[in-house]
N, C-alpha and C. Protein backbone atom coordinates (compact mmCIF):
# COMPACT_ATOMS: atom_id res chain seq x y z
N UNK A 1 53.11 -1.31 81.20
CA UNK A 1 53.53 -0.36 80.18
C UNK A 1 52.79 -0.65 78.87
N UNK A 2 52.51 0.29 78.48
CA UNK A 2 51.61 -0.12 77.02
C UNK A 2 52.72 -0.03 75.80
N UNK A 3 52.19 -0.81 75.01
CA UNK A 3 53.40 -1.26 73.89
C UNK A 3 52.72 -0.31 72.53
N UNK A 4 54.04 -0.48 71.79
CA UNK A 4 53.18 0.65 70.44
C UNK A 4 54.16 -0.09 69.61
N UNK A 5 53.95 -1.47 69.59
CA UNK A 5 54.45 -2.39 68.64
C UNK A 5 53.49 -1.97 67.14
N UNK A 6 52.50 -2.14 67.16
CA UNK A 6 51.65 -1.69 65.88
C UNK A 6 52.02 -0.14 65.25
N UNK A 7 52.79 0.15 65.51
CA UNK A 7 53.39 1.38 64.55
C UNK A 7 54.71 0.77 63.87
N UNK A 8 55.29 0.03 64.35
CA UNK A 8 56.32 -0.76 63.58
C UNK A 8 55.65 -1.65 62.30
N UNK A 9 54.68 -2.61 63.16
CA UNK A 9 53.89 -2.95 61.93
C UNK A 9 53.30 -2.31 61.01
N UNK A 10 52.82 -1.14 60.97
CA UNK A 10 51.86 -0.19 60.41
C UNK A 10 53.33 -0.04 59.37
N UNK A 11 54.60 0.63 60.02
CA UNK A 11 55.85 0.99 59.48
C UNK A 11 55.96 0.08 58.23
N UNK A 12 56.19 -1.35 58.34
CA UNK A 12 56.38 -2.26 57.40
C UNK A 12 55.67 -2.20 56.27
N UNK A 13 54.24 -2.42 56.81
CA UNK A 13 52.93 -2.44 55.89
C UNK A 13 52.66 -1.53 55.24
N UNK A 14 53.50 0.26 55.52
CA UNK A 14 53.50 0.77 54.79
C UNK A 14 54.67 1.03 53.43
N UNK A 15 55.81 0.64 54.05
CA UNK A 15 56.80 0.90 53.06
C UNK A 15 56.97 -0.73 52.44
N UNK A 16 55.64 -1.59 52.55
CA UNK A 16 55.91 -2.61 51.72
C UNK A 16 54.77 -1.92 50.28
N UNK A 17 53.99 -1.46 50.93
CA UNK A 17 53.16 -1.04 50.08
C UNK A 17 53.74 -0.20 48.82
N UNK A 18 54.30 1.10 49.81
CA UNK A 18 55.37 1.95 48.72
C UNK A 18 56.15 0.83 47.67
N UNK A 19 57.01 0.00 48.10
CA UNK A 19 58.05 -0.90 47.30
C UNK A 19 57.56 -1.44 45.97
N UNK A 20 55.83 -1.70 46.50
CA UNK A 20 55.14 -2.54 45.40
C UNK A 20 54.81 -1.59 44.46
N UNK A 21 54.62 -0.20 44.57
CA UNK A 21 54.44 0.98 43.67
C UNK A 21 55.26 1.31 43.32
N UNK A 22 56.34 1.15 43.83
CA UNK A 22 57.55 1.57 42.66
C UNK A 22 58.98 1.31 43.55
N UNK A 23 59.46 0.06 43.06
CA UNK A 23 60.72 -0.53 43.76
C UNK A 23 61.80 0.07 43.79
N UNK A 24 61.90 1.55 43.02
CA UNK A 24 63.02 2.18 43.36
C UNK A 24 62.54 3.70 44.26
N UNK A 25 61.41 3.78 44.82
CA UNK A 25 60.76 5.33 45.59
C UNK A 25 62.17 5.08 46.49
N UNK A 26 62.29 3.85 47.59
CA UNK A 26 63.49 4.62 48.59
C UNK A 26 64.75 4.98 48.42
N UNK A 27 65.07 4.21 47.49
CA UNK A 27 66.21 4.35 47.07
C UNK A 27 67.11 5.47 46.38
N UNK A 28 65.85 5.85 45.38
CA UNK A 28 66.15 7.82 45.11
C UNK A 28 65.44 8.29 46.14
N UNK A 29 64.69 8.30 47.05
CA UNK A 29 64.71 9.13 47.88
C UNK A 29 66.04 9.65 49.17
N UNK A 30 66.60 8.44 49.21
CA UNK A 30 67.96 8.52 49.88
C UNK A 30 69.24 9.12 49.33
N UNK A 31 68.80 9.28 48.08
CA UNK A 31 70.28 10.15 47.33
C UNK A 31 70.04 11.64 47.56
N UNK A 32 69.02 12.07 47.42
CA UNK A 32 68.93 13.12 47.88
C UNK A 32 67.62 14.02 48.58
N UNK A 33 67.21 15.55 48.71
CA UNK A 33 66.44 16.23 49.26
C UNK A 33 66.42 17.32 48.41
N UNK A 34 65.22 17.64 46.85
CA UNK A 34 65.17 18.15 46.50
C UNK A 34 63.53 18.54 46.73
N UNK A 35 63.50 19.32 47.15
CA UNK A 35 61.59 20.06 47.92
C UNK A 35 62.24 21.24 47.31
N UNK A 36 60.85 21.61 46.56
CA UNK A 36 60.19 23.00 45.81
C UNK A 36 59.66 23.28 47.17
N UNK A 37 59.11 22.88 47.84
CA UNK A 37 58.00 24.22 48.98
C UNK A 37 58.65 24.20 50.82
N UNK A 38 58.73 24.70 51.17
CA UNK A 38 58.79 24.75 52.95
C UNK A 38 56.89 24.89 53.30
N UNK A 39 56.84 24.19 54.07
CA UNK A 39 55.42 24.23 54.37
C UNK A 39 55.65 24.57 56.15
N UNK A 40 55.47 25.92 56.51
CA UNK A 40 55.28 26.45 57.72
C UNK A 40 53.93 26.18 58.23
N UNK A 41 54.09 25.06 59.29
CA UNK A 41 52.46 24.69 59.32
C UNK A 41 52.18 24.25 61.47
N UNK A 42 50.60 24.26 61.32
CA UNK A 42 50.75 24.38 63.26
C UNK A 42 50.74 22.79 63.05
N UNK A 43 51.47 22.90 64.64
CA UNK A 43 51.31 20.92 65.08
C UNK A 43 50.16 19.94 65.03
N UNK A 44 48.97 20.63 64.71
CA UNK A 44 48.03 20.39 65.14
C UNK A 44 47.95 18.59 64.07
N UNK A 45 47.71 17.32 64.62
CA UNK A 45 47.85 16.01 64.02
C UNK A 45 46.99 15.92 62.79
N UNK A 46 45.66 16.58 62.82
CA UNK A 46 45.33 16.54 61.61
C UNK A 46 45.30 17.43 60.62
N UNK A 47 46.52 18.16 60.39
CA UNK A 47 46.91 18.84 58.98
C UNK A 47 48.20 18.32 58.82
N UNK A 48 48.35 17.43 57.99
CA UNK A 48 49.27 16.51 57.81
C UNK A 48 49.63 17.11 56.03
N UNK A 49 50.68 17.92 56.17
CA UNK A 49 51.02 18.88 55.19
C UNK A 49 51.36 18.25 53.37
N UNK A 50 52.12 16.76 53.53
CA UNK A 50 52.27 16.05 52.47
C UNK A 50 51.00 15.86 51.74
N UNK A 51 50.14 15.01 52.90
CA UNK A 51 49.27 14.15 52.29
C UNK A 51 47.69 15.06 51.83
N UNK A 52 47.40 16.52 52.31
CA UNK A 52 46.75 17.02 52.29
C UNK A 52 47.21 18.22 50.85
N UNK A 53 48.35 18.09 50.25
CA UNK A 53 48.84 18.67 49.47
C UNK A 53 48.83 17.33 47.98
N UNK A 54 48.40 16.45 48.43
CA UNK A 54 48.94 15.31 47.32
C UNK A 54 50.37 15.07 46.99
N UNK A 55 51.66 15.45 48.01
CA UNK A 55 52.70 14.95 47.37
C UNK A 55 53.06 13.90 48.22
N UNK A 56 54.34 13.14 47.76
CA UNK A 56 55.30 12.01 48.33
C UNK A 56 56.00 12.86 49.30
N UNK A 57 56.60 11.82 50.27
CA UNK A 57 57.72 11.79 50.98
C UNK A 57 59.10 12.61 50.51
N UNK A 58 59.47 13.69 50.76
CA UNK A 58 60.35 14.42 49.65
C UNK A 58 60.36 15.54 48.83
N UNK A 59 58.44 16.17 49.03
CA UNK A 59 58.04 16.93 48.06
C UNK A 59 57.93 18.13 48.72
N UNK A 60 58.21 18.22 50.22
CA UNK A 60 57.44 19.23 50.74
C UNK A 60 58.84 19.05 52.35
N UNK A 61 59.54 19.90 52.56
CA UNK A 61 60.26 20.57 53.71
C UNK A 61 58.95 21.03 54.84
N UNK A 62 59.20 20.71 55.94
CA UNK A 62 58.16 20.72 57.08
C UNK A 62 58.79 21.25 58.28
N UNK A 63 58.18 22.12 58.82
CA UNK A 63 58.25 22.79 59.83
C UNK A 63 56.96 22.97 60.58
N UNK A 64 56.81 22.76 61.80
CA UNK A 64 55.44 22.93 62.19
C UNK A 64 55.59 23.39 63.73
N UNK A 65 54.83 24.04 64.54
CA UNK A 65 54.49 24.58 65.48
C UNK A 65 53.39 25.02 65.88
N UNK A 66 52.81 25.46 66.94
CA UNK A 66 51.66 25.65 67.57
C UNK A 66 51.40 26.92 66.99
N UNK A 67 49.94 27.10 66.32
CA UNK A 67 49.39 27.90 65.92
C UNK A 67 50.18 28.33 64.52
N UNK A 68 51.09 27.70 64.05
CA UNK A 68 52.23 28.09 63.29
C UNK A 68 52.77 29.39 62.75
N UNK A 69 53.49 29.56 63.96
CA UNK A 69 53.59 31.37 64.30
C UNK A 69 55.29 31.22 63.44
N UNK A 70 55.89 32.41 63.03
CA UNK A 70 56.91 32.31 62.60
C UNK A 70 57.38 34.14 63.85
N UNK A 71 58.49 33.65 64.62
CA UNK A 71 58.74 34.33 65.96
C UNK A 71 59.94 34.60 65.05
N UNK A 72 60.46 36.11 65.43
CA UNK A 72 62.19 36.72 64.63
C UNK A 72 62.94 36.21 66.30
N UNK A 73 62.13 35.65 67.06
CA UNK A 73 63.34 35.15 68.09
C UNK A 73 63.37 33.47 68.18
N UNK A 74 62.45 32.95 67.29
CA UNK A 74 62.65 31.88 67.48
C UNK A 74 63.50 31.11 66.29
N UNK A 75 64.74 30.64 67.08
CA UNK A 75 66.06 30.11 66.34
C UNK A 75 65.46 28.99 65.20
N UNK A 76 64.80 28.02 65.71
CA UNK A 76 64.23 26.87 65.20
C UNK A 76 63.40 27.18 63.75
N UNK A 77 62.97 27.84 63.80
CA UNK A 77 61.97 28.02 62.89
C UNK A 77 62.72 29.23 61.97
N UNK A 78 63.79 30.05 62.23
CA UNK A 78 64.65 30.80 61.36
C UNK A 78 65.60 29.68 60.99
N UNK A 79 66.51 28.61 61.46
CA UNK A 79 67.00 27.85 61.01
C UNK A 79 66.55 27.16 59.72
N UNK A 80 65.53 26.80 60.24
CA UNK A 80 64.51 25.54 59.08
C UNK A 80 64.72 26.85 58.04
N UNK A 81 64.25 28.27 58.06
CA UNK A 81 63.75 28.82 56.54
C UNK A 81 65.04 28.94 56.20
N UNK A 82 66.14 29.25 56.69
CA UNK A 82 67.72 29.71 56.14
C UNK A 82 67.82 28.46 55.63
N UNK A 83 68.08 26.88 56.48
CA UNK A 83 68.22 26.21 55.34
C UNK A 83 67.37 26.01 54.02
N UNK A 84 66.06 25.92 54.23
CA UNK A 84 64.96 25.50 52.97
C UNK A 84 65.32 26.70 52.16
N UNK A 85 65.79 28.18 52.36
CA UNK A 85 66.09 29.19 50.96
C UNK A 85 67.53 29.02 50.66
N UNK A 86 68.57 28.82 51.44
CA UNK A 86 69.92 29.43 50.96
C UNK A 86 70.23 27.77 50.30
N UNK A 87 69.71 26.54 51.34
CA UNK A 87 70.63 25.27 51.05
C UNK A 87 69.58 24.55 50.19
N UNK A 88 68.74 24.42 50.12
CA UNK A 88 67.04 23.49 49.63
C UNK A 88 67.00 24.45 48.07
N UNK A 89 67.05 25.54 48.42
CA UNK A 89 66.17 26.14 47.09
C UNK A 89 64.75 26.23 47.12
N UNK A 90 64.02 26.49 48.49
CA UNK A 90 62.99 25.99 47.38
C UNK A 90 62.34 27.13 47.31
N UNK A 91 61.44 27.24 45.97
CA UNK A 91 60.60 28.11 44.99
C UNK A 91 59.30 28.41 45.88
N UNK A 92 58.92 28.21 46.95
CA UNK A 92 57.52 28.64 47.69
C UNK A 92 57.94 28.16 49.16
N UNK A 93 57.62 29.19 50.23
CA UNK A 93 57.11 28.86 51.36
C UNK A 93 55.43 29.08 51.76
N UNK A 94 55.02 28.09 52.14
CA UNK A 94 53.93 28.14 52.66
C UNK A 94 53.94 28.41 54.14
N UNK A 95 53.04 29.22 54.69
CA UNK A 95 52.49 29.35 55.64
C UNK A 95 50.87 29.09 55.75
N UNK A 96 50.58 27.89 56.60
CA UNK A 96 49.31 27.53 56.83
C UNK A 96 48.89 27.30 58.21
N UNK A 97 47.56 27.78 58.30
CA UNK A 97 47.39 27.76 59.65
C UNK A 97 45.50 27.09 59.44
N UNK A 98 44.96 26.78 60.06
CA UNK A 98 43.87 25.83 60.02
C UNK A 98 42.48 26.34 61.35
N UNK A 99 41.41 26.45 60.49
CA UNK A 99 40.12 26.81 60.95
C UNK A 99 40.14 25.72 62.43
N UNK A 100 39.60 26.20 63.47
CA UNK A 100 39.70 24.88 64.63
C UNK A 100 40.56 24.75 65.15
N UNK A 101 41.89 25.85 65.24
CA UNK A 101 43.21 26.14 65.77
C UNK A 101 43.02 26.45 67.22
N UNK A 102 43.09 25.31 68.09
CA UNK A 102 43.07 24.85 69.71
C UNK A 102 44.00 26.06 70.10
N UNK A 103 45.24 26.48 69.46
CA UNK A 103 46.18 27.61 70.16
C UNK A 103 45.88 29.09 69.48
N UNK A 104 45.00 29.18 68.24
CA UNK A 104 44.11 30.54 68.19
C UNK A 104 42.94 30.66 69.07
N UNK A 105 42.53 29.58 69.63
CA UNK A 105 41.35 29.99 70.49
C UNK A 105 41.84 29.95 71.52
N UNK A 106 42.57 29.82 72.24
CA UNK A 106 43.37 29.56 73.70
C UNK A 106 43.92 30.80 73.66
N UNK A 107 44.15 31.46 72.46
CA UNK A 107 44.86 32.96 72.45
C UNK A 107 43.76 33.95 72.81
N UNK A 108 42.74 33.36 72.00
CA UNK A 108 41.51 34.33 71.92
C UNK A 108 40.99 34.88 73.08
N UNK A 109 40.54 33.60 73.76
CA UNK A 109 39.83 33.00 75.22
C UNK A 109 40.54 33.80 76.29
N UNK A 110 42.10 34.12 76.09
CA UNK A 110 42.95 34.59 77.15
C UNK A 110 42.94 33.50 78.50
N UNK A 111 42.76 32.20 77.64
CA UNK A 111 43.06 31.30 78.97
C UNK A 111 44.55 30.93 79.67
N UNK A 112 45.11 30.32 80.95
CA UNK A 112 46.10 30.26 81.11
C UNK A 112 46.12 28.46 81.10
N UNK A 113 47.54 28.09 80.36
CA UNK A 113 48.02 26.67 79.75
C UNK A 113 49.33 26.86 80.44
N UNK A 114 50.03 27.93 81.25
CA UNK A 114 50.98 27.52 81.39
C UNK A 114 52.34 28.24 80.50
N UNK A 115 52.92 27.76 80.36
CA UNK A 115 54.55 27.88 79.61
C UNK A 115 53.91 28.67 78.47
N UNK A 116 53.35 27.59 77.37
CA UNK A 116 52.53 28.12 76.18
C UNK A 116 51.79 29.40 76.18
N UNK A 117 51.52 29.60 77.12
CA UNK A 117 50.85 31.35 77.20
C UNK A 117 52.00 32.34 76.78
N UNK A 118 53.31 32.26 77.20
CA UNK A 118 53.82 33.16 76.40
C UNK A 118 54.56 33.01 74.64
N UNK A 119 53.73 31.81 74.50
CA UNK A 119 53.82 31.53 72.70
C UNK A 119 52.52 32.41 72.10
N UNK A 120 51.56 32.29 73.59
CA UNK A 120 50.10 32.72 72.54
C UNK A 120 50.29 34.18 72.86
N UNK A 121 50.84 34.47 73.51
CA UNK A 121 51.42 36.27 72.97
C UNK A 121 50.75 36.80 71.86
N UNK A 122 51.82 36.21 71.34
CA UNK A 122 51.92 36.62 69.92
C UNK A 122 50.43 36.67 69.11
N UNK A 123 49.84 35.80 69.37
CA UNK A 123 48.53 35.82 68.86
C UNK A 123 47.61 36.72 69.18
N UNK A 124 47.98 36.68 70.54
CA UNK A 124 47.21 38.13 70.99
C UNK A 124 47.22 39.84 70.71
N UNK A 125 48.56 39.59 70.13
CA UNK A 125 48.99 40.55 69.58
C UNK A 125 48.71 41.18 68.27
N UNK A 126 48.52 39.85 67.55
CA UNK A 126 47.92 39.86 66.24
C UNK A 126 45.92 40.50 66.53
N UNK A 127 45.88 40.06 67.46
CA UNK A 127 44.39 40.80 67.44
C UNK A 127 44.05 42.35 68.14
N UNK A 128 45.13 42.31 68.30
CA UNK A 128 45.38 43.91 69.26
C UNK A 128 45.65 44.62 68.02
N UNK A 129 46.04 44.34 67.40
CA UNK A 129 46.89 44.83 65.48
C UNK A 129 45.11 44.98 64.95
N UNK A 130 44.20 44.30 65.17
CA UNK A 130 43.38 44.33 64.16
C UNK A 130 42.05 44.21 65.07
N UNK A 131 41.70 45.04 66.12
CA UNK A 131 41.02 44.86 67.02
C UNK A 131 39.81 45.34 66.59
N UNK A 132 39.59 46.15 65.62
CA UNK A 132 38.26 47.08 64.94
C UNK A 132 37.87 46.18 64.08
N UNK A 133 38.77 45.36 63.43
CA UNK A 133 37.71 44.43 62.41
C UNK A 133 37.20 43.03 63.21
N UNK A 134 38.29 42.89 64.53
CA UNK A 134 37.77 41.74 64.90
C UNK A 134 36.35 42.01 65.70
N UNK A 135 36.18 43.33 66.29
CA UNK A 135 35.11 43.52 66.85
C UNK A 135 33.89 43.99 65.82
N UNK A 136 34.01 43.58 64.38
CA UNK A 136 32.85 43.81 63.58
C UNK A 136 32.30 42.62 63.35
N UNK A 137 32.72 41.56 63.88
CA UNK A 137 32.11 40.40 63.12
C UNK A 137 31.54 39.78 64.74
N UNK A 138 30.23 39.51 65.16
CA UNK A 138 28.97 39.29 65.55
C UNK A 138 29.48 37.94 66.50
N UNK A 139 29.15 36.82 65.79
CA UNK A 139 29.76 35.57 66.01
C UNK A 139 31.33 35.23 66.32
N UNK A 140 30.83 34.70 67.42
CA UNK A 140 32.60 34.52 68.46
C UNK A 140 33.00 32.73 67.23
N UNK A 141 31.95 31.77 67.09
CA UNK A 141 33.50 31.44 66.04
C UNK A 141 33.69 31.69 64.69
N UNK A 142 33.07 32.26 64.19
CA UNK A 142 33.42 33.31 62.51
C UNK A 142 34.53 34.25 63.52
N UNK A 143 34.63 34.95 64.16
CA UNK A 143 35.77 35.68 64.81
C UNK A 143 36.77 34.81 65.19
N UNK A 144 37.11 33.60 65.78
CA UNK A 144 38.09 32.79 65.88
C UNK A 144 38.61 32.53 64.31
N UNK A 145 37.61 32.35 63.29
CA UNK A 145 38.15 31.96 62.13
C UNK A 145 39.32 33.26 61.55
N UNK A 146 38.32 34.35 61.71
CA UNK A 146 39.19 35.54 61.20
C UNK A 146 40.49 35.83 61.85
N UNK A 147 40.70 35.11 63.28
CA UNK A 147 41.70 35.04 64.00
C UNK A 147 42.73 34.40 62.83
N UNK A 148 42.45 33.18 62.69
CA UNK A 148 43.16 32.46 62.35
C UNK A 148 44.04 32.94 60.98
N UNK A 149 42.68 33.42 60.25
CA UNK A 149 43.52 34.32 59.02
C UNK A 149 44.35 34.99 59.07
N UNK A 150 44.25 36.03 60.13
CA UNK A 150 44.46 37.38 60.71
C UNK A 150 46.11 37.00 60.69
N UNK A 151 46.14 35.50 61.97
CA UNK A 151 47.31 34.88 61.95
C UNK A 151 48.46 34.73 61.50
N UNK A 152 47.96 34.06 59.98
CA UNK A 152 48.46 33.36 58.68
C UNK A 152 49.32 34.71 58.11
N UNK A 153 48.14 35.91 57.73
CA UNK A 153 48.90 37.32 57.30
C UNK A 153 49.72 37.52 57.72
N UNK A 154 49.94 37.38 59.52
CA UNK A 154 50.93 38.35 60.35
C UNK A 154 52.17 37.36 60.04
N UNK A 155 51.84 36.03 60.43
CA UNK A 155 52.93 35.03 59.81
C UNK A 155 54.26 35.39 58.66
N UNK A 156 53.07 35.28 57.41
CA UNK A 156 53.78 35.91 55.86
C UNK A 156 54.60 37.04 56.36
N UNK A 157 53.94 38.18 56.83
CA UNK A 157 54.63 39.31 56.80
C UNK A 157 56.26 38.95 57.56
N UNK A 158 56.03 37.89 58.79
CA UNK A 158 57.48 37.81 59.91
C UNK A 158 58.15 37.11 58.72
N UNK A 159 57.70 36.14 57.51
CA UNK A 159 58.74 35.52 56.68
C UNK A 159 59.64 36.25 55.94
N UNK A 160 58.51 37.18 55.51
CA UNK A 160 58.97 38.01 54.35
C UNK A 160 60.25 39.17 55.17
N UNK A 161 59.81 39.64 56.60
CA UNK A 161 60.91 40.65 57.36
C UNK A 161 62.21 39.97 57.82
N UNK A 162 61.92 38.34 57.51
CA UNK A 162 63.91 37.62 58.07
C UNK A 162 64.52 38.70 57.14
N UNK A 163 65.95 38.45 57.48
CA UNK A 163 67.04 38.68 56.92
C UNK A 163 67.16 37.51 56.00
N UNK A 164 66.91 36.62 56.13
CA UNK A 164 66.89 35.44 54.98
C UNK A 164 66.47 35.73 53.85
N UNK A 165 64.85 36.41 53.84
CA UNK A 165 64.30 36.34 52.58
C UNK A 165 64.84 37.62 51.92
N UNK A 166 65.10 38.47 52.96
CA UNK A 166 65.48 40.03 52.44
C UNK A 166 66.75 39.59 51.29
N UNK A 167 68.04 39.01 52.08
CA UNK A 167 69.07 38.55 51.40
C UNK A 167 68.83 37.82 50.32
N UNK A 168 67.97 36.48 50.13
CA UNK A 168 67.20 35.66 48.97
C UNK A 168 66.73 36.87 47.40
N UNK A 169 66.03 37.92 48.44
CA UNK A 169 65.60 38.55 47.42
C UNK A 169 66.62 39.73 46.79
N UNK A 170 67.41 40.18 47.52
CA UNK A 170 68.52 41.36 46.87
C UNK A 170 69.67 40.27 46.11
N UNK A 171 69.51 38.92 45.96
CA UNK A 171 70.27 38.69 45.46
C UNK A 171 69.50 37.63 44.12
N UNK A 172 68.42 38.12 44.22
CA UNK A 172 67.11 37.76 42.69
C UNK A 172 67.15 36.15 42.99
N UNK A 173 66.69 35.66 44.17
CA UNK A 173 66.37 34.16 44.65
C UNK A 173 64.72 34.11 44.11
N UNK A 174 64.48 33.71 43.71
CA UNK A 174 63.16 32.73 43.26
C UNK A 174 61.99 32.00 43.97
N UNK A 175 61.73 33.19 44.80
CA UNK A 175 61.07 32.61 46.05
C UNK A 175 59.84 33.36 46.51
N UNK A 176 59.02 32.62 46.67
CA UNK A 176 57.60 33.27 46.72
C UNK A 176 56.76 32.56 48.61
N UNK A 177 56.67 33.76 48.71
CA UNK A 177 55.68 33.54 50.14
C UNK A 177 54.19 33.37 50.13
N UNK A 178 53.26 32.52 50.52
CA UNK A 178 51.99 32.34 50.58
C UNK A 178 51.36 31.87 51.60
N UNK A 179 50.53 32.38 51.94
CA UNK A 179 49.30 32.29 53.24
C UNK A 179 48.23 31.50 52.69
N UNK A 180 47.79 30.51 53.33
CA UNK A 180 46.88 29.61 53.06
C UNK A 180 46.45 29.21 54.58
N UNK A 181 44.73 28.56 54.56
CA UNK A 181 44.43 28.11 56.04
C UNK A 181 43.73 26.94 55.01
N UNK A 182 43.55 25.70 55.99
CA UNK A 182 42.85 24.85 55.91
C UNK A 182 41.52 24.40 56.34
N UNK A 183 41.10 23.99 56.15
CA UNK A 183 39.40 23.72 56.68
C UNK A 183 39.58 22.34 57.16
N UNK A 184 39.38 22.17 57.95
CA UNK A 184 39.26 20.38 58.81
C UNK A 184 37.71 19.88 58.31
N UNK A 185 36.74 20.72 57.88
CA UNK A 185 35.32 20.37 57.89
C UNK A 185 35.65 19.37 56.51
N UNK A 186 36.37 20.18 55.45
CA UNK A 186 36.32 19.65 53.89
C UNK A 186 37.51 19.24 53.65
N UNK A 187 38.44 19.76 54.43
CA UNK A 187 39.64 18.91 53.76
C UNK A 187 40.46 19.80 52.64
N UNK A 188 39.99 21.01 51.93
CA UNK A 188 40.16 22.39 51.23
C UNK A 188 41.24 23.38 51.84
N UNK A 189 42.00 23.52 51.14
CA UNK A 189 42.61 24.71 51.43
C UNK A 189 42.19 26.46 50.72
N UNK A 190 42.43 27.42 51.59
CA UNK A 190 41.92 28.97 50.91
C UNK A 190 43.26 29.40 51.18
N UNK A 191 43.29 29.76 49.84
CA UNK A 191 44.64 31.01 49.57
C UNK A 191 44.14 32.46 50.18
N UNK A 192 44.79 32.94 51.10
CA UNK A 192 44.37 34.14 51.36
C UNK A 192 45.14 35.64 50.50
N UNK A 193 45.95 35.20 49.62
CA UNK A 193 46.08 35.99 48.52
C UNK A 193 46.98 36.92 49.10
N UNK A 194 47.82 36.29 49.66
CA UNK A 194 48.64 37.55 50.72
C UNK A 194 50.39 36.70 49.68
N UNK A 195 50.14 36.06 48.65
CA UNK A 195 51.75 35.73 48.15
C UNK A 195 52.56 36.89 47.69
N UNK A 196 53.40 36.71 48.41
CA UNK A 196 54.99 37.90 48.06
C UNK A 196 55.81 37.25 47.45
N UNK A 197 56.84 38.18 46.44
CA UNK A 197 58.03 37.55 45.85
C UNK A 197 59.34 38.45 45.92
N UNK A 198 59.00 39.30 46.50
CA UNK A 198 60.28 40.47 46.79
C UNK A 198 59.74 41.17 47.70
N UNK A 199 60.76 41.69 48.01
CA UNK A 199 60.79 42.91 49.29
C UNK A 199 59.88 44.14 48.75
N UNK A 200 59.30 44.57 49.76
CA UNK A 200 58.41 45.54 49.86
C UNK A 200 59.04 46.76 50.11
């Protein structure tokens, strides 16, 4: 059996480190959970939503999933936003989705994975929605990229149609939606300029 003792150590070595930067970080971090942003983001290991944003442990509510689709049937991911608007407060949800997205190109490709094929639905769907612009662009991965955007939009729009945000907003909640993708090449995030703050 292989051991994964070195994540315990890693564990130590890191929150000894934290302690030495400031001997009281855990301690208010344990009183409470005050996050300004929900960061709707895909599983994918390297978009690691804190540390690619510059905040601490605390700064940022996380939700993540494959291709980071926001589904009106999926409980999990309506849970997370009902609590982060009605109980969290917080002032921005992000939705980010990332250039090099293994489950936008698996959508694209129309390959079969199994179970996950009917997650990448949805993705497919998103390109059936926008099938004239995806067939203007030449290059199959500049077209995966636009996938990915394409994505991010359709995303915003499922946040903005909960009953959560609808309710947030008829009752003048303080809450703003934004689409952003990441670049794995640079490490950069692009606002795709799709932020909402009320109902349409």
């Amino acid at each position: 059996m292989m051991t994964i003792k070195h994540l315990f150590k890693n564990n130590k070595e890191w929150a000894e480190k934290i302690n030495q930067e400031d001997p009281n970080f855990f301690k208010s971090l344990s009183l409470q959970q005050a996050p300004e942003y929900l960061w709707i983001g895909c599983s994918d290991s390297r978009v690691p939503a804190n540390e690619l944003l510059g905040m601490q442990p605390g700064e940022v509510f996380v939700h993540r999933n494959i291709a980071n689709q926001v589904i009106h049937t999926d409980l999990n991911c309506l849970s997370v936003i009902q609590y982060a608007v009605e109980v969290l407060k917080v002032k921005h949800i992000i939705v980010c989705g990332h250039y090099g997205c293994g489950g936008v190109a698996a959508a694209y490709h129309d390959e079969s994975y199994g179970l996950i094929d009917n997650w990448l639905r949805h993705i497919q769907d998103v390109y059936r929605f926008h099938q004239d612009k995806m067939d203007k662009v030449a290059n199959e991965e500049d077209r995966i990229s636009l996938l990915c955007e394409l994505n991010v939009i359709e995303q915003v729009a499922n946040v903005c149609n909960t009953t959560i945000l609808s309710s947030a907003w008829k009752s003048n909640q303080d809450v703003t939606v934004h689409g952003f993708v990441y670049n794995l090449r640079d490490g950069i995030l692009k606002d795709l300029e799709v932020s909402t703050c009320k109902a349409s």
